[in-house]
C-alpha atoms as a PDB file:
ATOM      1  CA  UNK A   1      -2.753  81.877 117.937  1.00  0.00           C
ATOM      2  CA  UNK A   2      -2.001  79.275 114.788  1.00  0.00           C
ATOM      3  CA  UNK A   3       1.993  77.908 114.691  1.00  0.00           C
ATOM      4  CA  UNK A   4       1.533  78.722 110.683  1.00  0.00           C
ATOM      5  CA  UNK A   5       1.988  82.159 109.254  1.00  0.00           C
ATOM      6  CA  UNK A   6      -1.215  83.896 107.729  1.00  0.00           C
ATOM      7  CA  UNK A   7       0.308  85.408 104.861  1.00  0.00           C
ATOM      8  CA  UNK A   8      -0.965  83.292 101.861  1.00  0.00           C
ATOM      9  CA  UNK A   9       0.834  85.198  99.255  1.00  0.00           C
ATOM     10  CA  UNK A  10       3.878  83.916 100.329  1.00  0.00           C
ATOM     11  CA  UNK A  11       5.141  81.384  97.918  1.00  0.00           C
ATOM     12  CA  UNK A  12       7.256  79.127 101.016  1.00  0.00           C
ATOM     13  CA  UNK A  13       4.653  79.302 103.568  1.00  0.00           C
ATOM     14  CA  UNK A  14       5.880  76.943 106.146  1.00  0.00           C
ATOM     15  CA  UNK A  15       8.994  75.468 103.597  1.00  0.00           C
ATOM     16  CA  UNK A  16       6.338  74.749 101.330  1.00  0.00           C
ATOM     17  CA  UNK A  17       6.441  75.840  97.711  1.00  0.00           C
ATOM     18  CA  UNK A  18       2.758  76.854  97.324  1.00  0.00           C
ATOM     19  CA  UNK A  19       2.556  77.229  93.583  1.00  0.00           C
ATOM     20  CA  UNK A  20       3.689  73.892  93.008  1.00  0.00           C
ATOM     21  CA  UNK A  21       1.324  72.152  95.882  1.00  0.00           C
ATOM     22  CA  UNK A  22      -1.754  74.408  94.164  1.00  0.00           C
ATOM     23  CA  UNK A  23      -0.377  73.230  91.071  1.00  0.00           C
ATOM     24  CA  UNK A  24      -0.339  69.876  91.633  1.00  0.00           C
ATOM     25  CA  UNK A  25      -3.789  69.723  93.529  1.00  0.00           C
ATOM     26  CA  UNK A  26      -5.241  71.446  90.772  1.00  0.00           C
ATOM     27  CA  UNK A  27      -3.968  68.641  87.872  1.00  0.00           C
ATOM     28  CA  UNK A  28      -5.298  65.711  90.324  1.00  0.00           C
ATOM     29  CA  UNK A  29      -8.979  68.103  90.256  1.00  0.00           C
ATOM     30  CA  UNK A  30      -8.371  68.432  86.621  1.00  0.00           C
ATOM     31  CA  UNK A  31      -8.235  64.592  85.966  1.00  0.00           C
ATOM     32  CA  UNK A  32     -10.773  63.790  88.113  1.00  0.00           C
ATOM     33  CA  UNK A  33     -13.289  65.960  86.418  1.00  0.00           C
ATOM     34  CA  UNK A  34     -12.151  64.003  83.239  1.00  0.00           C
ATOM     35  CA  UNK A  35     -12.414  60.498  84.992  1.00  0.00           C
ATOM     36  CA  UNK A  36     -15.932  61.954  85.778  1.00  0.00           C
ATOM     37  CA  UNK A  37     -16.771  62.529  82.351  1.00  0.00           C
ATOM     38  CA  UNK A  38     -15.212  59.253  80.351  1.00  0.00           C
ATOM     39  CA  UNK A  39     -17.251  57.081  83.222  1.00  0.00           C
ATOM     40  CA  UNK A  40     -20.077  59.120  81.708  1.00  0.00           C
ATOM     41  CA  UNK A  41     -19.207  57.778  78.320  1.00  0.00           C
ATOM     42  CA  UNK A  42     -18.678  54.234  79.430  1.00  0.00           C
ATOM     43  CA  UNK A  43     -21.880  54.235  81.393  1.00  0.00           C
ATOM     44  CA  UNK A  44     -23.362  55.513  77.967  1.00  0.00           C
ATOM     45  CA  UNK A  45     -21.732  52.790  75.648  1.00  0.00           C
ATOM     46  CA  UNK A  46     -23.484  50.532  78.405  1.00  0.00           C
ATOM     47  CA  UNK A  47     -26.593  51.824  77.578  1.00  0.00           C
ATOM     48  CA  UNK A  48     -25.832  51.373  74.357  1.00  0.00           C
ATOM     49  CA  UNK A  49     -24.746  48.176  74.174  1.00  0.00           C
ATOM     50  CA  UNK A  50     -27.563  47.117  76.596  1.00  0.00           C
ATOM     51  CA  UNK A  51     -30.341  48.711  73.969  1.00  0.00           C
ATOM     52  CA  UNK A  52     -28.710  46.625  70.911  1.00  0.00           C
ATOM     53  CA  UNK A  53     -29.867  43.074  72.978  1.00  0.00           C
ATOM     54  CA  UNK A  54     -25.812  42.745  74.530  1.00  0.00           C
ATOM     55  CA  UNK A  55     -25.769  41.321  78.150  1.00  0.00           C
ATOM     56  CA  UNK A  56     -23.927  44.083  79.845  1.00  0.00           C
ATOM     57  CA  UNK A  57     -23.116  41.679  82.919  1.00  0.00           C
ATOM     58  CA  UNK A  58     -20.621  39.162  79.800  1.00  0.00           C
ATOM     59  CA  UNK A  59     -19.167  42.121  78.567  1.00  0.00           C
ATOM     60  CA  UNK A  60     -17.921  43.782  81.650  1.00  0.00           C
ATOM     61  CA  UNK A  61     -16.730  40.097  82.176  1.00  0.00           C
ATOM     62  CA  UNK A  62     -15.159  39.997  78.894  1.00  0.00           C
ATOM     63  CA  UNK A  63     -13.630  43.249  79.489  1.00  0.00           C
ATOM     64  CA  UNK A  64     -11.644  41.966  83.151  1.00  0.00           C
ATOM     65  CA  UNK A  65     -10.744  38.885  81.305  1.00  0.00           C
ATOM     66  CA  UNK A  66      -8.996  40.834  78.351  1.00  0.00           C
ATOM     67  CA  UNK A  67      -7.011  42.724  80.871  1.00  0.00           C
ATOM     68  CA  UNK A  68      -5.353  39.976  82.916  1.00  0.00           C
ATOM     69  CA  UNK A  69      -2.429  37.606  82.025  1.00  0.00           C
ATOM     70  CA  UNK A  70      -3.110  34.679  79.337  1.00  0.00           C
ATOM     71  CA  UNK A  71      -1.923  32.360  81.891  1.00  0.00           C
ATOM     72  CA  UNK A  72      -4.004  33.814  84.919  1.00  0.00           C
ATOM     73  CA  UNK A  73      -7.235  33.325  82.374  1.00  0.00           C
ATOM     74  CA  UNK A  74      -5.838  29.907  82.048  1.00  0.00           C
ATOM     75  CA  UNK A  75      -5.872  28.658  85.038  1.00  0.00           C
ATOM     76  CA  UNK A  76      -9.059  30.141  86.062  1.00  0.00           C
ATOM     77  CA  UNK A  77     -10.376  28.526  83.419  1.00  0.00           C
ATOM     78  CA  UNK A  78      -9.426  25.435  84.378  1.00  0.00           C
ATOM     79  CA  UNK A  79      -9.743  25.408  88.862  1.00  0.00           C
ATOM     80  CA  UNK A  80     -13.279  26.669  87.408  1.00  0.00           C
ATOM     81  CA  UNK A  81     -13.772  23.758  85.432  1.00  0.00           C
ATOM     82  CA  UNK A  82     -12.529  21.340  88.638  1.00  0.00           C
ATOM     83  CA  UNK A  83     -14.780  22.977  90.677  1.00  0.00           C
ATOM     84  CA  UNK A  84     -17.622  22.596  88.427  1.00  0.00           C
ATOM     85  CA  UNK A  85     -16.803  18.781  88.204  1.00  0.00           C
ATOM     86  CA  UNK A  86     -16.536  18.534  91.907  1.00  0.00           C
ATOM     87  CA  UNK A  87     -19.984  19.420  91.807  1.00  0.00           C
ATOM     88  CA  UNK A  88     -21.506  17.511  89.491  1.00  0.00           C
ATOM     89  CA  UNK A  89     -22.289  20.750  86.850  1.00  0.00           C
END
């Protein structure tokens, strides 16, 4: 026999507010059936992007530079340019 009552119409089964934990799992479900659609969309501009001669492989590059720090491009930049030195390129 289970420890947890049966009765799934009760809205405290166990001390826990079911209406708000459905509620709740059902807005995470909700965005990630939009997530699932806008990495549709991306993957389309992609395609796009791709078709009109772009290298997808710089943009997505472009894209993780634009969201970090001026200063953590910075000194990428530059321990990339050392490196490069330090190996004759």
């Amino acid at each position: 026999m289970s420890e947890f009552p049966k009765d799934h119409n009760d809205p405290a089964v166990g001390g826990i507010a079911a209406d708000r934990l459905r509620s709740i799992i059902e807005r995470v479900e909700r965005l990630e059936e939009e997530r699932k659609g806008l990495a549709g969309d991306i993957k389309d501009i992609f395609t796009e992007a791709k078709s009109a001669g772009f290298d997808v492989k710089v943009i997505r590059q472009i894209i993780r530079i634009r969201k970090q720090e001026p200063s953590e491009v910075e000194e990428q930049e530059t321990l990339l340019d050392i490196y490069r030195r330090a190996l004759g390129m």
